[in-house]
PDB file of N, CA and C in Angstrom:
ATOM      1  N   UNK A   1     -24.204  -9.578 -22.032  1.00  0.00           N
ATOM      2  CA  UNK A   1     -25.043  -9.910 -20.889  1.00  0.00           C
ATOM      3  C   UNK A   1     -25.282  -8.634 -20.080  1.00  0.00           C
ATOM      4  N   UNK A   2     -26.658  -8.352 -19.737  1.00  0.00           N
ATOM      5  CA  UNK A   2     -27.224  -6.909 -18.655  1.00  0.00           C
ATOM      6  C   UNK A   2     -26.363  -7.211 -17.521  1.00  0.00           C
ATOM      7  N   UNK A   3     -26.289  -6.161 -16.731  1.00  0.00           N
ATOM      8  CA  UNK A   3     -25.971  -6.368 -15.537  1.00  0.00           C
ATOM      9  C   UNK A   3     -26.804  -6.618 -14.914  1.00  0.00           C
ATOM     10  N   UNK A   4     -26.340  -7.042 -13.260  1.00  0.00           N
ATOM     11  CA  UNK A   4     -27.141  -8.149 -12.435  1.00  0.00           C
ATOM     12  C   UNK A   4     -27.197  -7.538 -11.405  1.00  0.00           C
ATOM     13  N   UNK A   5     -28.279  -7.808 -10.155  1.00  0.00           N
ATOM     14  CA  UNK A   5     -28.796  -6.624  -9.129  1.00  0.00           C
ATOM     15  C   UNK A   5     -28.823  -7.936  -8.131  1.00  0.00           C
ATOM     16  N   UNK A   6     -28.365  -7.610  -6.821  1.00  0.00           N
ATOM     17  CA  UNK A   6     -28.261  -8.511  -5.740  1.00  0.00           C
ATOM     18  C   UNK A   6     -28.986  -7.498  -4.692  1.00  0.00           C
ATOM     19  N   UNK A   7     -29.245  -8.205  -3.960  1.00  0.00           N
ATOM     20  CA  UNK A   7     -29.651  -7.796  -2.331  1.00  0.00           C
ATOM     21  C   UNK A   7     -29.631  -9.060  -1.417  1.00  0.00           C
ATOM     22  N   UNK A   8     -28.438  -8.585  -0.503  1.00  0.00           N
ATOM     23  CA  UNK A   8     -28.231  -9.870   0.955  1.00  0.00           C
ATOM     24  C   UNK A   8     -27.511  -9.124   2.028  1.00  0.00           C
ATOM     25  N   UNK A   9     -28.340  -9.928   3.202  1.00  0.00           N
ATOM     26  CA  UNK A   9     -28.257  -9.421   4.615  1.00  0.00           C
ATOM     27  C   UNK A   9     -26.939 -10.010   5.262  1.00  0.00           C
ATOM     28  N   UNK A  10     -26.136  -8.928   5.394  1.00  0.00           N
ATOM     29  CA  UNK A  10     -24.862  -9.007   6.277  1.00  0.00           C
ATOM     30  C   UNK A  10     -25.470  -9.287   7.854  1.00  0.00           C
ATOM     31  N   UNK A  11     -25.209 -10.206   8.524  1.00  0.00           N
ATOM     32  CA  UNK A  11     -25.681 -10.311  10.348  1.00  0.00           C
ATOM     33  C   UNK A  11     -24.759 -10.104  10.919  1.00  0.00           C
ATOM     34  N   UNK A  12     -22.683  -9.628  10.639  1.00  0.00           N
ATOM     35  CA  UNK A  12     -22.225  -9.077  11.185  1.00  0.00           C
ATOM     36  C   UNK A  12     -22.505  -7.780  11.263  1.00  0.00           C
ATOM     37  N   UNK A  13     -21.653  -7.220  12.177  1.00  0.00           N
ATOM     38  CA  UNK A  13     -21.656  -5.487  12.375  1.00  0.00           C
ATOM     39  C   UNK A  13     -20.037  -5.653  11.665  1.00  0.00           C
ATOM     40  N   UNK A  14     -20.017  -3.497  11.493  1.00  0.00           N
ATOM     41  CA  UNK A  14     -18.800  -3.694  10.624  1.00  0.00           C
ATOM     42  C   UNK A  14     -17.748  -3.964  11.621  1.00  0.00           C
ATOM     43  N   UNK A  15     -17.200  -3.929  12.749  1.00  0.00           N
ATOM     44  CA  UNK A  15     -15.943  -4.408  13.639  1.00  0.00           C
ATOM     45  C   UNK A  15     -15.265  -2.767  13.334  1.00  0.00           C
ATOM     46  N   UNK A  16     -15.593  -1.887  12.950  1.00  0.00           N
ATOM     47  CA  UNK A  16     -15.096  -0.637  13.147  1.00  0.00           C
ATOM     48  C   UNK A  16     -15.576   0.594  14.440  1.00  0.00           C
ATOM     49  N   UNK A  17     -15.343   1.994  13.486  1.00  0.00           N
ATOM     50  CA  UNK A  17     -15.431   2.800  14.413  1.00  0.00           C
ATOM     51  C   UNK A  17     -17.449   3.315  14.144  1.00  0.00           C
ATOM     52  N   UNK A  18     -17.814   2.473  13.013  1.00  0.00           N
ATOM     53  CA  UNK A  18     -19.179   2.894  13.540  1.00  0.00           C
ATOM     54  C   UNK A  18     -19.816   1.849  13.473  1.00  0.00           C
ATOM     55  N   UNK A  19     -19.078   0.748  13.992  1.00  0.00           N
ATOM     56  CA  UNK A  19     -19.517  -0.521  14.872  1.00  0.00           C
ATOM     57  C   UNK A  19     -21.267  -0.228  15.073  1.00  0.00           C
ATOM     58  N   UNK A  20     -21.688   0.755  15.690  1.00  0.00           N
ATOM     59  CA  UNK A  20     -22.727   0.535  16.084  1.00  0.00           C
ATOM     60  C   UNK A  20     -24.205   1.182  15.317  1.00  0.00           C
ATOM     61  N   UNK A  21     -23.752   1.092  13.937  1.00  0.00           N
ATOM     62  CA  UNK A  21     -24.470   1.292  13.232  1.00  0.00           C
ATOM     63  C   UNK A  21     -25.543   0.098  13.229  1.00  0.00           C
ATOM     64  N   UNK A  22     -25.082  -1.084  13.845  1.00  0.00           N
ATOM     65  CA  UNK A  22     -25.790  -2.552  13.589  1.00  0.00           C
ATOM     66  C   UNK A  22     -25.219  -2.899  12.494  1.00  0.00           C
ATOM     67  N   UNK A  23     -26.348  -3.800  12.136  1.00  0.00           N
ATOM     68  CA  UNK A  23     -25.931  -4.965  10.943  1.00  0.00           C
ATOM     69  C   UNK A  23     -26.365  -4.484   9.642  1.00  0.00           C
ATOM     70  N   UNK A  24     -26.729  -4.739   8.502  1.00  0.00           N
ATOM     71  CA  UNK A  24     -27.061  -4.072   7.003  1.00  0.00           C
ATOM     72  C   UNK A  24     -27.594  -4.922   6.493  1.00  0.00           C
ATOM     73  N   UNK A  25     -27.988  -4.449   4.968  1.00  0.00           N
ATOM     74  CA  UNK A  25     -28.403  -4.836   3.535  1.00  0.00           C
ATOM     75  C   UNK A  25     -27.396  -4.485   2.773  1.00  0.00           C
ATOM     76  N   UNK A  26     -27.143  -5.307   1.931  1.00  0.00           N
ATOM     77  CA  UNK A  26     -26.359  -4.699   0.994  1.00  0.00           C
ATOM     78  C   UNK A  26     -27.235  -4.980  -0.703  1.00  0.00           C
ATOM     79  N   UNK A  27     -26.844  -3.733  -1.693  1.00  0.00           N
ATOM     80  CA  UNK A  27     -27.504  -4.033  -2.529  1.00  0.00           C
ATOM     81  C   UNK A  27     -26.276  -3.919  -3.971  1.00  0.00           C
ATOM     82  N   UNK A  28     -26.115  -4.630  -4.686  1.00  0.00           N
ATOM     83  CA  UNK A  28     -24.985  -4.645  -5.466  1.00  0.00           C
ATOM     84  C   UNK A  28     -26.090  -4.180  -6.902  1.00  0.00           C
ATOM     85  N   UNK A  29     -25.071  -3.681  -7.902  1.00  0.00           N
ATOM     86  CA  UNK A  29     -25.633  -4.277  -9.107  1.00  0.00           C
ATOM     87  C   UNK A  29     -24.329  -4.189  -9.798  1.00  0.00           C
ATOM     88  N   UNK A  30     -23.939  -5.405 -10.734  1.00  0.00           N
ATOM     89  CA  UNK A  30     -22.329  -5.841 -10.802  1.00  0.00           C
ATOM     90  C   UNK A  30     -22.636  -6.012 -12.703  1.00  0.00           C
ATOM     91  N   UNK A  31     -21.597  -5.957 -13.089  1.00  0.00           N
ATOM     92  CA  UNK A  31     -21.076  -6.292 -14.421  1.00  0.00           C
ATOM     93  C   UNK A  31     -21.050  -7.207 -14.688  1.00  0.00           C
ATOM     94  N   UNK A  32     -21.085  -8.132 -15.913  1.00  0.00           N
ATOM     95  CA  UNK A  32     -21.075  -9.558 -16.297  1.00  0.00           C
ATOM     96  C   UNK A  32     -20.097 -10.556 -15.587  1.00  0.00           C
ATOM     97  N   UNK A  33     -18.713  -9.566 -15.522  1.00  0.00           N
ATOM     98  CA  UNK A  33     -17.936 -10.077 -14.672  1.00  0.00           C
ATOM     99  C   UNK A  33     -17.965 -10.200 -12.986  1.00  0.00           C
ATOM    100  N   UNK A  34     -18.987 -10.090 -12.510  1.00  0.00           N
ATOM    101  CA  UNK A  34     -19.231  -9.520 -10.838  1.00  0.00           C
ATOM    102  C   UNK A  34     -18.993  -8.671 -10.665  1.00  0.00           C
ATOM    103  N   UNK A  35     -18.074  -7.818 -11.181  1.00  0.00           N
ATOM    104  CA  UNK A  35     -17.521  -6.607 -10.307  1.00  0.00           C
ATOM    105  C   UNK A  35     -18.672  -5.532 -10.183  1.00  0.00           C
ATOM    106  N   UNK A  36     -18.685  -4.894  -8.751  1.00  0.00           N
ATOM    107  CA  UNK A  36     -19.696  -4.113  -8.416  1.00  0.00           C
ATOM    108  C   UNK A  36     -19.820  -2.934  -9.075  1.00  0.00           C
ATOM    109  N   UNK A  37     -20.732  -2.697  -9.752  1.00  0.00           N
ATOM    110  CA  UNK A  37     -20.554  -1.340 -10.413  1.00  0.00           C
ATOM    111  C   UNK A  37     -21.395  -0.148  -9.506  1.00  0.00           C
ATOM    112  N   UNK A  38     -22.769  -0.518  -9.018  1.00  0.00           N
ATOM    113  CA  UNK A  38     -23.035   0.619  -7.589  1.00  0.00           C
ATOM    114  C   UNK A  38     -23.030  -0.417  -7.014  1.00  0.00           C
ATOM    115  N   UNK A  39     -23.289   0.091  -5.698  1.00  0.00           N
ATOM    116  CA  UNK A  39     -23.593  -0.415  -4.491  1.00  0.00           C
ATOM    117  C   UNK A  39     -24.224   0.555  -3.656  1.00  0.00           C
ATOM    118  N   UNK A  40     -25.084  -0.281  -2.627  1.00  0.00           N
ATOM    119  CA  UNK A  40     -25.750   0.246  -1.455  1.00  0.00           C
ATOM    120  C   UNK A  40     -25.578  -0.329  -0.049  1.00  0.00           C
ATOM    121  N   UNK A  41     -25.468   0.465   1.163  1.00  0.00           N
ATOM    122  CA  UNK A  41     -25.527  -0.516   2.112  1.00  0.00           C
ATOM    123  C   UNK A  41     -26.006   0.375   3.199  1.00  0.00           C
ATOM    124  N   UNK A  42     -27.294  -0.522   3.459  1.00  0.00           N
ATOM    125  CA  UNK A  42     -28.474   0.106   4.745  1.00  0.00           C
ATOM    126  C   UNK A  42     -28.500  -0.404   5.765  1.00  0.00           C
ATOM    127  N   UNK A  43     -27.793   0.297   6.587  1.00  0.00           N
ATOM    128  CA  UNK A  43     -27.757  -0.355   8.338  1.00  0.00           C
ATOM    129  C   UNK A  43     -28.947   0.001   9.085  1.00  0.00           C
ATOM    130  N   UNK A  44     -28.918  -0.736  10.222  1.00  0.00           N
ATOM    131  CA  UNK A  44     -29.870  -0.936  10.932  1.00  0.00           C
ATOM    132  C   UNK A  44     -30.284   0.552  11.624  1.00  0.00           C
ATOM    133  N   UNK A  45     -29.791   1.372  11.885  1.00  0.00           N
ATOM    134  CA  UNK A  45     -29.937   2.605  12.485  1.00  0.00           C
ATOM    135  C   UNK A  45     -30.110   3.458  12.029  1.00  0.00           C
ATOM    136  N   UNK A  46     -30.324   3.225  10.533  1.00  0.00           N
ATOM    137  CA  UNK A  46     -30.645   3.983   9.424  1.00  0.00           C
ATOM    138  C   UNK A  46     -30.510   5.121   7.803  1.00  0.00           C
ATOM    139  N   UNK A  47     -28.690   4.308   8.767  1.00  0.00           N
ATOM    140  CA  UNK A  47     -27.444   5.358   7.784  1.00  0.00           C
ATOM    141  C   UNK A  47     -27.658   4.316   6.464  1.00  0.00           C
ATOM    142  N   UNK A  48     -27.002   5.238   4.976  1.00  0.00           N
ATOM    143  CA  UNK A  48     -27.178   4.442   3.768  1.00  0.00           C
ATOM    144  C   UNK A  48     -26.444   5.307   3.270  1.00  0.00           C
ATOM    145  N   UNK A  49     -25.312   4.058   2.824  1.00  0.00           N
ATOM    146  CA  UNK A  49     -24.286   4.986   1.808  1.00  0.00           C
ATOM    147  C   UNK A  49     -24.269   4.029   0.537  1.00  0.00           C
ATOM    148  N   UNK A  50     -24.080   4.747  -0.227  1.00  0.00           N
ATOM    149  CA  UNK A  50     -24.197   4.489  -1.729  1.00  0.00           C
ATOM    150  C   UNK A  50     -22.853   5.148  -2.687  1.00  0.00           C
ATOM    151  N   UNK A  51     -22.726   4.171  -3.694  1.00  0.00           N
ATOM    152  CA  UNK A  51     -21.177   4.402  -4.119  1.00  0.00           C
ATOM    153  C   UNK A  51     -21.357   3.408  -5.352  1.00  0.00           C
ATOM    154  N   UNK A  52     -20.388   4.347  -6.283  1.00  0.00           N
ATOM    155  CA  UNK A  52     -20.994   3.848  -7.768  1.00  0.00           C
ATOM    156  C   UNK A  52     -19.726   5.050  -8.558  1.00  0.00           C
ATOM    157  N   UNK A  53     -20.215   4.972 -10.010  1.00  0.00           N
ATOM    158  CA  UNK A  53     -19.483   6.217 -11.169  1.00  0.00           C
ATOM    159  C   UNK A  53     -19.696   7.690 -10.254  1.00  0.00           C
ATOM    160  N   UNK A  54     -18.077   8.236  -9.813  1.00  0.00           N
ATOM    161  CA  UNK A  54     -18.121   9.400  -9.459  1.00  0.00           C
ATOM    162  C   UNK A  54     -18.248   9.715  -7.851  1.00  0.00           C
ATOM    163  N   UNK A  55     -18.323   8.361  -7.144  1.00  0.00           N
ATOM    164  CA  UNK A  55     -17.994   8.311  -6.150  1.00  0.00           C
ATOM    165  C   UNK A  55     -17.493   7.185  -5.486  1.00  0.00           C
ATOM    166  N   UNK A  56     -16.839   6.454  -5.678  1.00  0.00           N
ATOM    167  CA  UNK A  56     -16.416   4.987  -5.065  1.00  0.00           C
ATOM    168  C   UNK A  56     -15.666   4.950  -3.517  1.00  0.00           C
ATOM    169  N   UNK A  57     -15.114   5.920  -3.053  1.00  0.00           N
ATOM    170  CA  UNK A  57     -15.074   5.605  -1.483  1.00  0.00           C
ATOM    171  C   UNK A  57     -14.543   6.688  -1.116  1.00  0.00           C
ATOM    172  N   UNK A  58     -15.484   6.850   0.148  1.00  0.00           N
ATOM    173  CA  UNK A  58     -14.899   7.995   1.078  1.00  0.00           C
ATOM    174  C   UNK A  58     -15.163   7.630   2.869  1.00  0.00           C
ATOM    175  N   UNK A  59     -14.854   8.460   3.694  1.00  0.00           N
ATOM    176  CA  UNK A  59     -14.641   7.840   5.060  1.00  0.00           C
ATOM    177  C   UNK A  59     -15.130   6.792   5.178  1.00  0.00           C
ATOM    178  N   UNK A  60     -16.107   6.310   5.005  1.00  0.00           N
ATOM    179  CA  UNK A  60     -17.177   5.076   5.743  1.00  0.00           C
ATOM    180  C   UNK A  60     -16.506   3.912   4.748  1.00  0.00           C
ATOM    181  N   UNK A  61     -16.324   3.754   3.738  1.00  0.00           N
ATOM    182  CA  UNK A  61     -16.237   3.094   2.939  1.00  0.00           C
ATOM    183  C   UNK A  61     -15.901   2.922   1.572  1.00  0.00           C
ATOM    184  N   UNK A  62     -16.484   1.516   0.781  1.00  0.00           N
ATOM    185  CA  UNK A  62     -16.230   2.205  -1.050  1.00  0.00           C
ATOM    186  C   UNK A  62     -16.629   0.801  -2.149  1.00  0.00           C
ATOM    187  N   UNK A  63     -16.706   1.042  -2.838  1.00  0.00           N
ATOM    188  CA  UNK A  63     -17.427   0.317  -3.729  1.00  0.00           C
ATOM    189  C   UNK A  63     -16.427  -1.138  -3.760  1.00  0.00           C
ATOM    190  N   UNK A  64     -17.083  -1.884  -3.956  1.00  0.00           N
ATOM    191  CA  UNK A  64     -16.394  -3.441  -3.466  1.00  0.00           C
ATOM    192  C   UNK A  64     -15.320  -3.453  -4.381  1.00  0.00           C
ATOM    193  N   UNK A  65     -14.350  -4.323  -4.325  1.00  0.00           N
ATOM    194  CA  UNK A  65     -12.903  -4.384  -5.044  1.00  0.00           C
ATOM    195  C   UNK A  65     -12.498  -5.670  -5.135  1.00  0.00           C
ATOM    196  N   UNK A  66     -14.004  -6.569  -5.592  1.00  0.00           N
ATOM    197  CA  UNK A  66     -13.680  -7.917  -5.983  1.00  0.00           C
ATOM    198  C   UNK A  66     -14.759  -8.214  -6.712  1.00  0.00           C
ATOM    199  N   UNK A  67     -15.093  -9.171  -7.625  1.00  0.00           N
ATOM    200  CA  UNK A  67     -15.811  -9.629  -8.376  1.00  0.00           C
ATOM    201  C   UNK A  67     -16.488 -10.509  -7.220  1.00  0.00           C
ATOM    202  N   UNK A  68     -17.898 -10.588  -7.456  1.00  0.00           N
ATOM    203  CA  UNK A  68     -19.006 -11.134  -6.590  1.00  0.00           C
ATOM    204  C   UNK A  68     -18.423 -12.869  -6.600  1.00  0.00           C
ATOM    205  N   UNK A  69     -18.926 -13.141  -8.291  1.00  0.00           N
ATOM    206  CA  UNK A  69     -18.055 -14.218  -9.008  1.00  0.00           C
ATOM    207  C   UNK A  69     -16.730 -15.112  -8.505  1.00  0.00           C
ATOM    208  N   UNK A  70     -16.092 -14.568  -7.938  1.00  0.00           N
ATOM    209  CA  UNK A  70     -14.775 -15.416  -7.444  1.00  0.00           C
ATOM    210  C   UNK A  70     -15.102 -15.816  -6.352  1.00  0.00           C
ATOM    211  N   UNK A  71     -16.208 -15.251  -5.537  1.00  0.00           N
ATOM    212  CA  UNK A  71     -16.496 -16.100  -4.285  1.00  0.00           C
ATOM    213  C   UNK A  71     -16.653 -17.744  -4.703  1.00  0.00           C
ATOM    214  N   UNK A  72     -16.962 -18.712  -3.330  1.00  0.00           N
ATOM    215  CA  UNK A  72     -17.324 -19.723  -3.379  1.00  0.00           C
ATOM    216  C   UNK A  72     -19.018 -19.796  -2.681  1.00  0.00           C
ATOM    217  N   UNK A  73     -19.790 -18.859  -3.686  1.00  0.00           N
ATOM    218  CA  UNK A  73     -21.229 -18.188  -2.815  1.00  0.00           C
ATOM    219  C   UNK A  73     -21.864 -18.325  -4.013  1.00  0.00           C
ATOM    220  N   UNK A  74     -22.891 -18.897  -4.007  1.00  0.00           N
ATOM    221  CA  UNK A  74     -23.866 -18.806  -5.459  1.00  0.00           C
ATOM    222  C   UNK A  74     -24.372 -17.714  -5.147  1.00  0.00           C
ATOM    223  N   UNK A  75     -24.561 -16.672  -5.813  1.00  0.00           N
ATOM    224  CA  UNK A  75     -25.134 -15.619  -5.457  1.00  0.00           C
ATOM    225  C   UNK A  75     -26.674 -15.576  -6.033  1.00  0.00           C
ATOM    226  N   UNK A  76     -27.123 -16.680  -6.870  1.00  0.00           N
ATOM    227  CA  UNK A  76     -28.461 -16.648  -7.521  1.00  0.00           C
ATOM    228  C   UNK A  76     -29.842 -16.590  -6.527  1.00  0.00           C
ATOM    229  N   UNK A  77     -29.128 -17.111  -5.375  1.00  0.00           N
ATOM    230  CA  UNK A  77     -30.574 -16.935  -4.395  1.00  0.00           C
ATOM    231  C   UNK A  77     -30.473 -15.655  -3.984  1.00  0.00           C
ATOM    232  N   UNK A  78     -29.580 -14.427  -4.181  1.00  0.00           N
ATOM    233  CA  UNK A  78     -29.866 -13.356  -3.668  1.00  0.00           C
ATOM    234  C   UNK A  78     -30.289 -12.527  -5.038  1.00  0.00           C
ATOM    235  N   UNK A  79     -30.431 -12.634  -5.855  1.00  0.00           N
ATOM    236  CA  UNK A  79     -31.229 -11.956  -6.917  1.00  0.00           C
ATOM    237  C   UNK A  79     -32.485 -11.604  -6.606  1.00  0.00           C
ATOM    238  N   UNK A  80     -32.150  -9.939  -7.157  1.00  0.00           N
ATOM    239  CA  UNK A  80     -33.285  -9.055  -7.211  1.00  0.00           C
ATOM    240  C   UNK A  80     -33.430  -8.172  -8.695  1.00  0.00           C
ATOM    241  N   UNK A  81     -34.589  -7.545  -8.376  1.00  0.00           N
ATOM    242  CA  UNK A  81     -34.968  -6.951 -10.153  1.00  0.00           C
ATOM    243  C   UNK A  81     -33.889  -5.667  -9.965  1.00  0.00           C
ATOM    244  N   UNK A  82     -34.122  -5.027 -11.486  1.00  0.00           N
ATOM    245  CA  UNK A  82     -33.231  -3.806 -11.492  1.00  0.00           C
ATOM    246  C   UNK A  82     -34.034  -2.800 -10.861  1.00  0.00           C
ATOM    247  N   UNK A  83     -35.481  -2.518 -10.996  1.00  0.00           N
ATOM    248  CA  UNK A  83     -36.453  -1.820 -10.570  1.00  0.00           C
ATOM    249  C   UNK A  83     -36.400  -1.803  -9.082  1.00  0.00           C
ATOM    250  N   UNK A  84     -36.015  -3.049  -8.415  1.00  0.00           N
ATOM    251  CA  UNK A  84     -35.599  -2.540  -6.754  1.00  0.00           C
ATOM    252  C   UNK A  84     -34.639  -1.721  -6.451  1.00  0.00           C
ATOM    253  N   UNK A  85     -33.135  -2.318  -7.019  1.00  0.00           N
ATOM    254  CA  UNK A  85     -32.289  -1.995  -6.659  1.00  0.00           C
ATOM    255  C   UNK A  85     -33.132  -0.275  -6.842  1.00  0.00           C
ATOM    256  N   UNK A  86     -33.051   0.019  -7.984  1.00  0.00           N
ATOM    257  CA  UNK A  86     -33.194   1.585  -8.290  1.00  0.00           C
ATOM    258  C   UNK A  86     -33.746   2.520  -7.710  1.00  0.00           C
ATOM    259  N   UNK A  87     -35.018   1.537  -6.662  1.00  0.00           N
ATOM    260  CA  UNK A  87     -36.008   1.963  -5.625  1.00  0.00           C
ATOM    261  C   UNK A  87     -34.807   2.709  -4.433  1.00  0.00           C
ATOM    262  N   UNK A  88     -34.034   1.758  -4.175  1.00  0.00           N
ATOM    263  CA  UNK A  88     -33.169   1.582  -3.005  1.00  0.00           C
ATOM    264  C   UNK A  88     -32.143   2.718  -3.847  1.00  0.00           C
ATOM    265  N   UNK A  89     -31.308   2.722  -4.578  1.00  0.00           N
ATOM    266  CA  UNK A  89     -30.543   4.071  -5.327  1.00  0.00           C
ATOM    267  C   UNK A  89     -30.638   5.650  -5.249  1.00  0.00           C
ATOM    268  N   UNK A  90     -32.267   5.555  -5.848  1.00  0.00           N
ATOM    269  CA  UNK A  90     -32.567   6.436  -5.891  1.00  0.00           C
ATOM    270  C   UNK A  90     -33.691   7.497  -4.282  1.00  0.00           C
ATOM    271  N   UNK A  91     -33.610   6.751  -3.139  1.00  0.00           N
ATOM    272  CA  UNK A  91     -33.285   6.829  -1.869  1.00  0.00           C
ATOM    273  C   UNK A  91     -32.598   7.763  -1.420  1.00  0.00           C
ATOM    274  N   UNK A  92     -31.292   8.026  -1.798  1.00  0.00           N
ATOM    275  CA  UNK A  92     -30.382   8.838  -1.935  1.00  0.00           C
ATOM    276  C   UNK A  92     -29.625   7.832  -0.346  1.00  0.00           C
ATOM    277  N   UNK A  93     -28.783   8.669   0.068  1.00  0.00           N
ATOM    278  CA  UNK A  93     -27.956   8.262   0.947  1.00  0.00           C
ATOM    279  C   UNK A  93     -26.270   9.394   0.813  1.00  0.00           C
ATOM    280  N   UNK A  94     -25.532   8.809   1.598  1.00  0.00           N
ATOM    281  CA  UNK A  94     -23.993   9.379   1.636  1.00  0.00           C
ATOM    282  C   UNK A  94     -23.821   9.679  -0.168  1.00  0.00           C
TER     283      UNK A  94
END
């Protein structure tokens, strides 16, 4: 099975020290099993860090450390193509 490309809007803020980044997007694209293989996440103020092979976490953050899958969240209404995500990837960011 391909891997799978998400995009969904977080309406918290992170409760940290750059709290005031606002709220985000997040953009996954995960393994058969959920687990995130990149990720993206675009806050409201305009910061975008990105984390994937060769970089999975540094100050701000890090590539998720759970399978999407074990939630109790259908994640099918947040499906997006691979061609977005890649839009949003290749963006660049952190």
């Amino acid at each position: 099975m391909p891997n799978r490309f998400y995009r969904r809007r977080w309406d918290e803020t992170r409760g940290d020290e750059f709290d005031g980044w606002g709220r985000s997007v997040w953009y996954f694209e995960v393994g058969e099993d959920g687990w995130p293989v990149r990720q993206v996440e675009v806050y409201d103020v305009g910061r975008v860090l990105r984390y994937g092979p060769g970089h999975g976490e540094d100050r701000y953050g890090g590539l998720g450390q759970a399978s999407l899958y074990d939630s109790d969240e259908d994640w099918r209404a947040f499906g997006i193509t691979e061609a977005e995500f890649e839009r949003v990837w290749d963006a660049g960011g952190e």
